[in-house]
N, C-alpha and C. Protein backbone atom coordinates (compact mmCIF):
# COMPACT_ATOMS: atom_id res chain seq x y z
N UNK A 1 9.87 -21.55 8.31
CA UNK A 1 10.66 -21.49 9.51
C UNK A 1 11.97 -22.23 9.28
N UNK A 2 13.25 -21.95 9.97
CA UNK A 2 14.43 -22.49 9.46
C UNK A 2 14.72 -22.68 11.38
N UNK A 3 15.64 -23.42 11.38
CA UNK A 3 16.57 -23.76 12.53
C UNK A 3 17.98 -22.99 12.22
N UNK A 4 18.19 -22.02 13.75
CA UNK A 4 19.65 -21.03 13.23
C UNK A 4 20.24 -21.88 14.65
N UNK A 5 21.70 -22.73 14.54
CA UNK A 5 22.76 -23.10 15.98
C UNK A 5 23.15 -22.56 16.29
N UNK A 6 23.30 -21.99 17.39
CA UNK A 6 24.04 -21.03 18.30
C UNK A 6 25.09 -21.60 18.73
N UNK A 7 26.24 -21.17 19.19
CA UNK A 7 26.86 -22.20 20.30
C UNK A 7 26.50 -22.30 21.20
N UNK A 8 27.34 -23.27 21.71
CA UNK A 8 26.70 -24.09 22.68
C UNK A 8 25.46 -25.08 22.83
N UNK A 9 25.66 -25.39 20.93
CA UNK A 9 24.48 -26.43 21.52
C UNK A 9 23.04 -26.13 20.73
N UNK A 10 22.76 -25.00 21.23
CA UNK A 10 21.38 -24.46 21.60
C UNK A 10 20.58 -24.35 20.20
N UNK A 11 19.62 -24.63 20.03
CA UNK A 11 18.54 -24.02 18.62
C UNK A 11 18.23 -23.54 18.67
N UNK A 12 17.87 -21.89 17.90
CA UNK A 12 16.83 -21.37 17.72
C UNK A 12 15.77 -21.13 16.92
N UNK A 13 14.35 -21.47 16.42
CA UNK A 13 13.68 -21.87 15.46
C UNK A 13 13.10 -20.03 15.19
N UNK A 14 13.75 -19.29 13.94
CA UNK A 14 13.21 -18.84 13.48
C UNK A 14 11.93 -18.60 12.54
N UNK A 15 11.66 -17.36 12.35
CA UNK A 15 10.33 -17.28 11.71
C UNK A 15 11.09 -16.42 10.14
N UNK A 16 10.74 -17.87 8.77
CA UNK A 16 11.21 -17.01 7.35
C UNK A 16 10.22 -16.24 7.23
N UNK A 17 10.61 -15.07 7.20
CA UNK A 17 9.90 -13.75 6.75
C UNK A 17 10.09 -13.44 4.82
N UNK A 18 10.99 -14.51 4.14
CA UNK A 18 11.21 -14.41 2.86
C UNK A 18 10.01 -14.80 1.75
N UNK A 19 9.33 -15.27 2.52
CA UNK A 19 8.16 -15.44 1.53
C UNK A 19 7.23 -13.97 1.82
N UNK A 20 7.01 -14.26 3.02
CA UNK A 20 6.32 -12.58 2.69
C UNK A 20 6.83 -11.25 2.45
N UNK A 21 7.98 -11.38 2.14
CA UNK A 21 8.60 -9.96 1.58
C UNK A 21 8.33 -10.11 0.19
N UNK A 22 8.14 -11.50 -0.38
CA UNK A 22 8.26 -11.83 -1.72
C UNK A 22 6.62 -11.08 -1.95
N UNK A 23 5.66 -11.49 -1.37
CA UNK A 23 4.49 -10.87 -1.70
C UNK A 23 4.40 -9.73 -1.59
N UNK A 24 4.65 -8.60 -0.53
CA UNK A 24 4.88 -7.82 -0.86
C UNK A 24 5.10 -7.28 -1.86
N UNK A 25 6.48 -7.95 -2.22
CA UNK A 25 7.17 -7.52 -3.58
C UNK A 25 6.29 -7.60 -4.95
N UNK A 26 5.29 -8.44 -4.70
CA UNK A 26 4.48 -8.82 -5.47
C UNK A 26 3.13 -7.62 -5.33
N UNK A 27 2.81 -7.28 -4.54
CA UNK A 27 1.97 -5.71 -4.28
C UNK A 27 2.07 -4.85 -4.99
N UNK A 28 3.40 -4.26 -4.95
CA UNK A 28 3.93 -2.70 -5.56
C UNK A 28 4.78 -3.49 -6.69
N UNK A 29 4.49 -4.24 -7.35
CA UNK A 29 5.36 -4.53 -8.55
C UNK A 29 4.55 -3.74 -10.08
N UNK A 30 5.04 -3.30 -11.11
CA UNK A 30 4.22 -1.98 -11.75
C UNK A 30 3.51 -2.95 -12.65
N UNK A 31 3.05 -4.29 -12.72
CA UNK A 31 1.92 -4.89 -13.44
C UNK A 31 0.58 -5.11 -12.01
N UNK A 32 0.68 -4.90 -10.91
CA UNK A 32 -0.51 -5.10 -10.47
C UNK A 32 -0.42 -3.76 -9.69
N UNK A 33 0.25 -3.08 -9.00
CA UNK A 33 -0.33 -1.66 -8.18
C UNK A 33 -1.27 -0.68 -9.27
N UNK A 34 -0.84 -0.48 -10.48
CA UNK A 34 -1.33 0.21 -11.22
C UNK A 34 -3.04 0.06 -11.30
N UNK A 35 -3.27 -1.56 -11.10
CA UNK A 35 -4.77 -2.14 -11.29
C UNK A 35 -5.06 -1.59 -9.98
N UNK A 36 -4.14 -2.14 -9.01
CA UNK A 36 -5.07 -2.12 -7.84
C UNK A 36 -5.66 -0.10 -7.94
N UNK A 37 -5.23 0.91 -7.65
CA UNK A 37 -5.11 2.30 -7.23
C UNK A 37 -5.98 2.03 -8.65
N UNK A 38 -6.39 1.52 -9.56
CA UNK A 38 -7.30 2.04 -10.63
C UNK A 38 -8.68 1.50 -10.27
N UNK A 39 -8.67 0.41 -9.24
CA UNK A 39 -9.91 -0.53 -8.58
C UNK A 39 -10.07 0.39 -7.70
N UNK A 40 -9.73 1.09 -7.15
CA UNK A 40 -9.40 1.57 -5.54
C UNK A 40 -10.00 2.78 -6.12
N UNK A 41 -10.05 4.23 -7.04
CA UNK A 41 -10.58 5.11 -7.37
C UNK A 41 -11.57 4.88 -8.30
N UNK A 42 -12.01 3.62 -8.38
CA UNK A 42 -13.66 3.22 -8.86
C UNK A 42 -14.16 3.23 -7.56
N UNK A 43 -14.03 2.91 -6.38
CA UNK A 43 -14.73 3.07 -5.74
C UNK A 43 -14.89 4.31 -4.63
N UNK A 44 -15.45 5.27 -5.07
CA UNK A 44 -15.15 6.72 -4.56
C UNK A 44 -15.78 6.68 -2.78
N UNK A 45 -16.65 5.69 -2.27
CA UNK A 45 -16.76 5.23 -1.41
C UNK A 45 -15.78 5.11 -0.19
N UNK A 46 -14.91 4.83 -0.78
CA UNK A 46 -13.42 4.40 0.28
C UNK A 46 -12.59 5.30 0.44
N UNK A 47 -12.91 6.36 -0.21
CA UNK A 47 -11.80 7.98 -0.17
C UNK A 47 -12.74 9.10 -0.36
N UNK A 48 -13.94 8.86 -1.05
CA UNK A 48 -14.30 10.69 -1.24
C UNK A 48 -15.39 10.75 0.17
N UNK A 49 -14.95 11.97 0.74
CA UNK A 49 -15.68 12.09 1.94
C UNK A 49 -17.06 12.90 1.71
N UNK A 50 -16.88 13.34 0.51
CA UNK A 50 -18.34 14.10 -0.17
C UNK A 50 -19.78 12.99 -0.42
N UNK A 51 -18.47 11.34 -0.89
CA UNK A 51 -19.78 10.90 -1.60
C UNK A 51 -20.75 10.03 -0.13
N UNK A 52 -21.95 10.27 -1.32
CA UNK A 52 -22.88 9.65 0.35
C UNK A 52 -23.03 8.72 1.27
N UNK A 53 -22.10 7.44 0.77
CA UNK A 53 -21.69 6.18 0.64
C UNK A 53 -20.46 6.08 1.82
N UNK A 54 -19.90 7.50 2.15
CA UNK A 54 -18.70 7.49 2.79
C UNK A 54 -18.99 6.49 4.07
N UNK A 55 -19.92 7.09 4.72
CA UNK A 55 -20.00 6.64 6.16
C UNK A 55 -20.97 5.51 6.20
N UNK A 56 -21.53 4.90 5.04
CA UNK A 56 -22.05 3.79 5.20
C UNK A 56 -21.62 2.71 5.52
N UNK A 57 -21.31 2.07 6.88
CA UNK A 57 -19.95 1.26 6.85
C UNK A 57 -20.22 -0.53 5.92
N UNK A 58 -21.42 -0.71 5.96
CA UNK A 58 -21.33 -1.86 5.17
C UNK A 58 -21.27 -1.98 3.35
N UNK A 59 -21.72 -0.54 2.82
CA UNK A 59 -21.03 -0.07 1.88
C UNK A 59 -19.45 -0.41 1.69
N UNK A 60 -19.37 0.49 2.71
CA UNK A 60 -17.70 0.34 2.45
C UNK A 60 -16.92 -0.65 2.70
N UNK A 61 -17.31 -1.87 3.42
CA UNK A 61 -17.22 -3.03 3.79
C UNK A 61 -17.20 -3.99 2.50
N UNK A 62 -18.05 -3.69 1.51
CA UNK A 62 -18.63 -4.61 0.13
C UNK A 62 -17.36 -3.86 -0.40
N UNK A 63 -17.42 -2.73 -0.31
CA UNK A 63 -16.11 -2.08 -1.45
C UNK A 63 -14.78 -3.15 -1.18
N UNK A 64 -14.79 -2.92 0.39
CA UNK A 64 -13.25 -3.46 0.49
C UNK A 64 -12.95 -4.80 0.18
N UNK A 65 -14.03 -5.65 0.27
CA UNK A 65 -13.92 -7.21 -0.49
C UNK A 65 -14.28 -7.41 -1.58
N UNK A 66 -14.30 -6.00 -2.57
CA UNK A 66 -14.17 -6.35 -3.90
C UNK A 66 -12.67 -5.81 -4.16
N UNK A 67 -11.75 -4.93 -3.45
CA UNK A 67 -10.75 -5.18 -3.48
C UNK A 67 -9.77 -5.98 -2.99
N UNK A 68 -10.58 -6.63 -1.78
CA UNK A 68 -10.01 -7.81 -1.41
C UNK A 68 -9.39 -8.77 -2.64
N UNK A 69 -10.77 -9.09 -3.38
CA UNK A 69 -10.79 -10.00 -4.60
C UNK A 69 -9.66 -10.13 -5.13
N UNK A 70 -8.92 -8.67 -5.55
CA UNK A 70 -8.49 -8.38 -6.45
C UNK A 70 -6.73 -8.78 -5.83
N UNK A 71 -6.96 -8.67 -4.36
CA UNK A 71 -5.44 -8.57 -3.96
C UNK A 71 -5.09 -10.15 -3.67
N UNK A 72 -6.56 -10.86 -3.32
CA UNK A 72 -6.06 -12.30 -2.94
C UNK A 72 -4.83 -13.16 -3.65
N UNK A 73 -5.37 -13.34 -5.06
CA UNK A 73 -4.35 -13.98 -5.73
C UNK A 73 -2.65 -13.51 -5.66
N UNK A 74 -2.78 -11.97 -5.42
CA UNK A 74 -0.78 -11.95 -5.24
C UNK A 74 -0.51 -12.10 -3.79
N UNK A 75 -1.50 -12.00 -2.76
CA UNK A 75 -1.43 -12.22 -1.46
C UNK A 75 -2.29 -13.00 -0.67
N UNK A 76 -2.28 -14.17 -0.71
CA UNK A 76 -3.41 -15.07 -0.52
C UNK A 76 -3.73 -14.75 1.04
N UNK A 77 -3.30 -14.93 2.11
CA UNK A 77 -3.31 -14.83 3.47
C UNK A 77 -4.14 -12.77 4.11
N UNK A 78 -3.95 -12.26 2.66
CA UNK A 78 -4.53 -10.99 2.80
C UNK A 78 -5.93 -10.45 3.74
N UNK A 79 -6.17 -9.95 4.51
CA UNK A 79 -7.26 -9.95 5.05
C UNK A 79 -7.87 -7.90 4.93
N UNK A 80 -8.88 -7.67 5.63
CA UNK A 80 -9.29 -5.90 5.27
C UNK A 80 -8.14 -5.37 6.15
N UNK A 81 -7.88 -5.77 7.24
CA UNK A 81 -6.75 -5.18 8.03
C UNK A 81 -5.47 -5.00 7.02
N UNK A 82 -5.04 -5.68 6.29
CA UNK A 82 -3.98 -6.01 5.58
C UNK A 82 -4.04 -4.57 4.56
N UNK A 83 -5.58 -5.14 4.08
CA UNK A 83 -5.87 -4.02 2.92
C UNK A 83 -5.65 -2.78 3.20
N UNK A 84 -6.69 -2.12 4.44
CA UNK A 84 -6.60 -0.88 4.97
C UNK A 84 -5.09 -0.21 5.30
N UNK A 85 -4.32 -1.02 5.81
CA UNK A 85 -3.11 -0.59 6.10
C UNK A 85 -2.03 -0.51 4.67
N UNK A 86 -2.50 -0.87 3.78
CA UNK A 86 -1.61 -0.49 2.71
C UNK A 86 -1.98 0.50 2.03
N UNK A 87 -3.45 0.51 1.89
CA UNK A 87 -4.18 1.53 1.32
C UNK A 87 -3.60 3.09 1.91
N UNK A 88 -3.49 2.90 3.54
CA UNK A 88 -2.92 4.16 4.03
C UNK A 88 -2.02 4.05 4.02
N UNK A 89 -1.14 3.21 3.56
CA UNK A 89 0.63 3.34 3.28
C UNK A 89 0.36 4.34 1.77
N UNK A 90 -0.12 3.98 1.12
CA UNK A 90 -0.14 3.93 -0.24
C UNK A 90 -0.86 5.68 -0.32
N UNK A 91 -1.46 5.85 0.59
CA UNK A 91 -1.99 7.49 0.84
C UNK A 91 -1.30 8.72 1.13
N UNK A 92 -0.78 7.80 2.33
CA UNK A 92 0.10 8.58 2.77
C UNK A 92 1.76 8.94 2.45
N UNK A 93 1.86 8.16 1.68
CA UNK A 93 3.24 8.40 0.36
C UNK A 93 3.00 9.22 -0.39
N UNK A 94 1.71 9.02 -1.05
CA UNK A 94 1.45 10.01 -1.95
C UNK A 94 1.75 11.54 -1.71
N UNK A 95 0.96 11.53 -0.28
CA UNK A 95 0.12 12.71 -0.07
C UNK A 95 1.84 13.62 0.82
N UNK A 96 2.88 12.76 1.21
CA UNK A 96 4.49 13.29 1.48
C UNK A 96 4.91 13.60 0.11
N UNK A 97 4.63 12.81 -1.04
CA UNK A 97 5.58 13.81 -2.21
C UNK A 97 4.91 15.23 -2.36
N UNK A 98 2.99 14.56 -3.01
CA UNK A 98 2.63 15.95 -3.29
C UNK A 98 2.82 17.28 -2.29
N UNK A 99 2.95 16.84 -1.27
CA UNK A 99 3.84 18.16 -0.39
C UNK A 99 4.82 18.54 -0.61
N UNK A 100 5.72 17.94 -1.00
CA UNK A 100 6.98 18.02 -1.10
C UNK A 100 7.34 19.17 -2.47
N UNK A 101 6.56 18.58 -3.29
CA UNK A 101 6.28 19.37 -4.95
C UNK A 101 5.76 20.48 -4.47
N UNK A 102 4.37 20.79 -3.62
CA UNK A 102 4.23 21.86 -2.99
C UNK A 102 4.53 23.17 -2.78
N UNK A 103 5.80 22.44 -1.89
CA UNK A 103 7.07 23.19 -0.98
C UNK A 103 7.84 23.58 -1.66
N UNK A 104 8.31 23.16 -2.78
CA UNK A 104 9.29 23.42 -3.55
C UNK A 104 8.38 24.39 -4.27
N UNK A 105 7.36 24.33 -5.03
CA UNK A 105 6.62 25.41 -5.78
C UNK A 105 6.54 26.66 -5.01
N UNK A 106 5.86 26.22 -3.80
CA UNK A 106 6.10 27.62 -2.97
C UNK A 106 7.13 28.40 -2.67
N UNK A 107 8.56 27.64 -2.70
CA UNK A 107 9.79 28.66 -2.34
C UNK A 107 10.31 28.96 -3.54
N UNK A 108 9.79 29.13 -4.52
CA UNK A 108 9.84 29.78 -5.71
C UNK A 108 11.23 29.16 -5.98
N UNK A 109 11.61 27.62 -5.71
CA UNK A 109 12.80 27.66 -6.34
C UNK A 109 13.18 27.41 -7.91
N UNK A 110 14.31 27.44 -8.39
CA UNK A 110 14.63 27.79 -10.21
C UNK A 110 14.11 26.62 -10.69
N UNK A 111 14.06 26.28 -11.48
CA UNK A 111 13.30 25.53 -12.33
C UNK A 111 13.83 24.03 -12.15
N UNK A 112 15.70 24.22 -12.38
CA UNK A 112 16.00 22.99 -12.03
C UNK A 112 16.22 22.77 -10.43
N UNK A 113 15.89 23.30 -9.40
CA UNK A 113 15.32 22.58 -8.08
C UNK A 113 14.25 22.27 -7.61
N UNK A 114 13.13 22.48 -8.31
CA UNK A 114 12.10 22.20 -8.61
C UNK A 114 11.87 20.43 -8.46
N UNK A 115 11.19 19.87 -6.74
CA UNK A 115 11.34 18.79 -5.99
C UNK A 115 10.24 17.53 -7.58
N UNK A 116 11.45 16.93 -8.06
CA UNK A 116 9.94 15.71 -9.04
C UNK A 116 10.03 14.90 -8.28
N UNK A 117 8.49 14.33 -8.28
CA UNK A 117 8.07 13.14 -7.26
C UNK A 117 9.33 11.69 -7.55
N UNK A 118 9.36 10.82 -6.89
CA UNK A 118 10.09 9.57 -7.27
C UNK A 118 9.19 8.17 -7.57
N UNK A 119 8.03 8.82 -7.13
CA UNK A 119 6.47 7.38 -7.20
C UNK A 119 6.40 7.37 -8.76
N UNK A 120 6.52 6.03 -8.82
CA UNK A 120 6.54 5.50 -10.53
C UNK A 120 4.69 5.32 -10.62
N UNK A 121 4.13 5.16 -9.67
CA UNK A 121 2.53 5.24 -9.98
C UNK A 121 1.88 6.24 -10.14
């Protein structure tokens, strides 16, 4: 937290948000996302809706605090809420390019307009 003076006097005690952008930054940096999405499709539990495990919720509960494990150390304050919501960040990015590649395959365009993803993972 920092103190910003206004005039007149007045304080206002902000909230530094610079450390947690730093973790973040520390999330999607290409020495640990790569582990995590390689932890994350070991456990077919948490995405395949075929396997039997899907709807077991304390199954999937053990899954997510073994990826917990894995995220604590670059994000200590991390909790499953934290997890889940990146996990579907991290889904749902995906799942906008591979459309995108799609779309472009489908409108038969030339070779060089042909949409390449920009996800380095």
């Amino acid at each position: 937290m920092y103190i910003r003076s206004v005039s007149g006097g007045r304080r206002i005690v902000c909230a530094d948000h610079s450390n947690e952008h730093k973790m973040v930054d520390k999330f999607t940096a290409p020495d640990f996302l790569p582990n995590f999405i390689h932890k994350y499709r070991e456990l077919p539990c948490l995405w395949q809706v075929q396997c039997r495990d899907y709807s077991n919720k304390q199954k999937r509960k053990a899954a997510l605090d073994k990826l917990l494990e894995l995220v604590k150390p670059v994000y200590a304050t991390a909790d499953i809420t934290y997890l889940k919501a990146k996990i579907g960040s991290l889904s749902s990015t995906s799942n906008r390019e591979r459309k995108k590649v799609q779309d472009s395959l489908r409108s038969r365009a030339a070779a060089d307009d042909l949409y390449v993803p920009r996800l380095w993972y």
